[in-house]
C-alpha atoms as a PDB file:
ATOM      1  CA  UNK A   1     113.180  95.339  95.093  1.00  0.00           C
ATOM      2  CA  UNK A   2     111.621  96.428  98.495  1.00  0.00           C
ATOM      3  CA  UNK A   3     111.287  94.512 101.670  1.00  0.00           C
ATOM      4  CA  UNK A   4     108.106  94.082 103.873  1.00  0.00           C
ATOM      5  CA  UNK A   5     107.143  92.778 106.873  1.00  0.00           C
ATOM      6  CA  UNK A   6     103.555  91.454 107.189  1.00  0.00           C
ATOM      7  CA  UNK A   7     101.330  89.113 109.533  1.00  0.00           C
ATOM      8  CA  UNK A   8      99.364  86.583 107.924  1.00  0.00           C
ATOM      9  CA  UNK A   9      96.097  84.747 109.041  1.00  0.00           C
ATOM     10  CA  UNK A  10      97.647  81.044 109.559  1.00  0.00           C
ATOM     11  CA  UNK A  11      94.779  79.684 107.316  1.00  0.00           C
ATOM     12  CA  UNK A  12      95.984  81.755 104.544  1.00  0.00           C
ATOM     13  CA  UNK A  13      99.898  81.232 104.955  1.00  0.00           C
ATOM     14  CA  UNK A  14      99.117  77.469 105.727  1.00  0.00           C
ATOM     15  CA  UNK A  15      96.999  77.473 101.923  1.00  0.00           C
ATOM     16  CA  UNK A  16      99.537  79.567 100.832  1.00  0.00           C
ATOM     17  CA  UNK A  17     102.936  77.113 101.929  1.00  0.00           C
ATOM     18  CA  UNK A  18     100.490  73.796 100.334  1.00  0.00           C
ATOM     19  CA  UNK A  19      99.941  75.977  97.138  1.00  0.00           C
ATOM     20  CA  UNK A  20     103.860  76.561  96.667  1.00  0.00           C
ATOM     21  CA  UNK A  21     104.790  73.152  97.620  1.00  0.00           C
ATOM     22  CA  UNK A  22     102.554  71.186  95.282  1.00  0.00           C
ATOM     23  CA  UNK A  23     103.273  73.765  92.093  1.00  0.00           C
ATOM     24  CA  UNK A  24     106.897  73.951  93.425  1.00  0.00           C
ATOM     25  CA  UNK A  25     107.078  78.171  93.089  1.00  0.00           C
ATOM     26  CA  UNK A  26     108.867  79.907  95.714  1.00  0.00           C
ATOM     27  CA  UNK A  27     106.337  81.305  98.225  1.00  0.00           C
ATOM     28  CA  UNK A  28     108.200  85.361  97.822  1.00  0.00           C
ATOM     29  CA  UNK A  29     107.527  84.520  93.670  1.00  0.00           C
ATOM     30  CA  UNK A  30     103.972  83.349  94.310  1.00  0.00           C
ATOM     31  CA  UNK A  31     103.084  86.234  96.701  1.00  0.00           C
ATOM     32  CA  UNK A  32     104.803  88.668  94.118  1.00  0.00           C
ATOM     33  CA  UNK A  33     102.602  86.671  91.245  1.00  0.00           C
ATOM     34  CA  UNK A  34      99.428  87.145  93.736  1.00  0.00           C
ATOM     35  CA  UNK A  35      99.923  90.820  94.089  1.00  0.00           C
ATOM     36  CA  UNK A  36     100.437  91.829  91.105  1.00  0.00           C
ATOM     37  CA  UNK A  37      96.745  90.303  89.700  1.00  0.00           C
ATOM     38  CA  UNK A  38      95.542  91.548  92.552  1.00  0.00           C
ATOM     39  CA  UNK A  39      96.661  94.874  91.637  1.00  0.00           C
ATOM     40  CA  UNK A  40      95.839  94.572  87.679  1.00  0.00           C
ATOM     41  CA  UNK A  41      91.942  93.331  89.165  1.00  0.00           C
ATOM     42  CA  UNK A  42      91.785  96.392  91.682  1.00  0.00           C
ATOM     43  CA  UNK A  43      92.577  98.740  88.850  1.00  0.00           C
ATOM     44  CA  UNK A  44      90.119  97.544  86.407  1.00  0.00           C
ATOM     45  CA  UNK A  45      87.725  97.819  89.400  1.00  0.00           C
ATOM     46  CA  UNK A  46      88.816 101.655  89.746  1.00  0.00           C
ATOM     47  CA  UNK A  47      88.616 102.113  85.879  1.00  0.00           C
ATOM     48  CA  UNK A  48      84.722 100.621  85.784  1.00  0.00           C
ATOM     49  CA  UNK A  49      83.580 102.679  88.841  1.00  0.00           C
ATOM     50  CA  UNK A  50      84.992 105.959  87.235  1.00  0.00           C
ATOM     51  CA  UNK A  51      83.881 104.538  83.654  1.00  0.00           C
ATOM     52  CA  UNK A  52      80.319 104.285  85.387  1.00  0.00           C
ATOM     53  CA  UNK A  53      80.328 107.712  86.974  1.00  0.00           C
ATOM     54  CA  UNK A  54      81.440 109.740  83.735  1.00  0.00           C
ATOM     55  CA  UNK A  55      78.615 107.957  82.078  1.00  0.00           C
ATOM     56  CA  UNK A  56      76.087 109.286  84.263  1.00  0.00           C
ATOM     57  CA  UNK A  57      77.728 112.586  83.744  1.00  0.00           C
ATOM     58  CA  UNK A  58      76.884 112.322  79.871  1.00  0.00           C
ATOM     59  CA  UNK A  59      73.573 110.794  80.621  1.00  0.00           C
ATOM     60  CA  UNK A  60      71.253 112.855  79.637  1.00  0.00           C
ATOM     61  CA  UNK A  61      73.051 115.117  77.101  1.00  0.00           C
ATOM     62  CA  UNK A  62      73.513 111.792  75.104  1.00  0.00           C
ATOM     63  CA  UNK A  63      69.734 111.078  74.968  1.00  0.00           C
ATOM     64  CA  UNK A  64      69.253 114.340  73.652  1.00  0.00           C
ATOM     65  CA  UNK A  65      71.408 114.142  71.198  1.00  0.00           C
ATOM     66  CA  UNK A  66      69.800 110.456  70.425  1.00  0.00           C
ATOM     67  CA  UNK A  67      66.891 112.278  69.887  1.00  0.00           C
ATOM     68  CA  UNK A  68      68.178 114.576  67.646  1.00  0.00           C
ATOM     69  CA  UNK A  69      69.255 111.522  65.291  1.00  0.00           C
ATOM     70  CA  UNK A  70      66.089 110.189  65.621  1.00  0.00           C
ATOM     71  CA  UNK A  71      64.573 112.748  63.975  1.00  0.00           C
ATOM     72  CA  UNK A  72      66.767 113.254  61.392  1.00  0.00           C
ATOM     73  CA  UNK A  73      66.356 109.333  60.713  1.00  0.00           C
ATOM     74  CA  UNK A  74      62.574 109.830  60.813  1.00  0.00           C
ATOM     75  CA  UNK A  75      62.937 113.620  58.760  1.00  0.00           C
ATOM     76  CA  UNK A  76      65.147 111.183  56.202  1.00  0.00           C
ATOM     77  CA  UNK A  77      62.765 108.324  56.144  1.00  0.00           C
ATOM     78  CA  UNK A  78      59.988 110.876  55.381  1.00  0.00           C
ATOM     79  CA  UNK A  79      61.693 111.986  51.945  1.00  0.00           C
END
């Protein structure tokens, strides 16, 4: 396990020190808890954003080849 030093905004650690309190969690366990969704939420975000960008890669290459099902649906259809 590492060790850190960090400031935090006295709203925050004041929210933070009621939260722990009240759900009785000790406050290095609740900040661990904290960052690790944090972390799991900031990936997904990552994931989506490149997830978005490769789609626009495949755009238009995957409308063509839409269009080539469509016609064999309609060259099928036509039979």
């Amino acid at each position: 396990m590492k060790t850190i030093s960090l400031k935090i905004d006295d709203a925050i650690y004041g929210e933070t020190e009621n939260i722990v309190k009240s759900i009785k969690k000790p406050r290095n366990r609740y900040i661990n808890d904290a960052l690790e969704y944090y972390n799991k939420m900031q990936s997904r975000l990552i994931l989506q954003k490149k997830l978005h960008f490769e789609s626009k890669l495949v755009s238009e290459s995957s409308m063509e080849v839409l269009k080539e099902f469509e016609q064999i649906d309609t060259l099928h259809e036509s039979i």
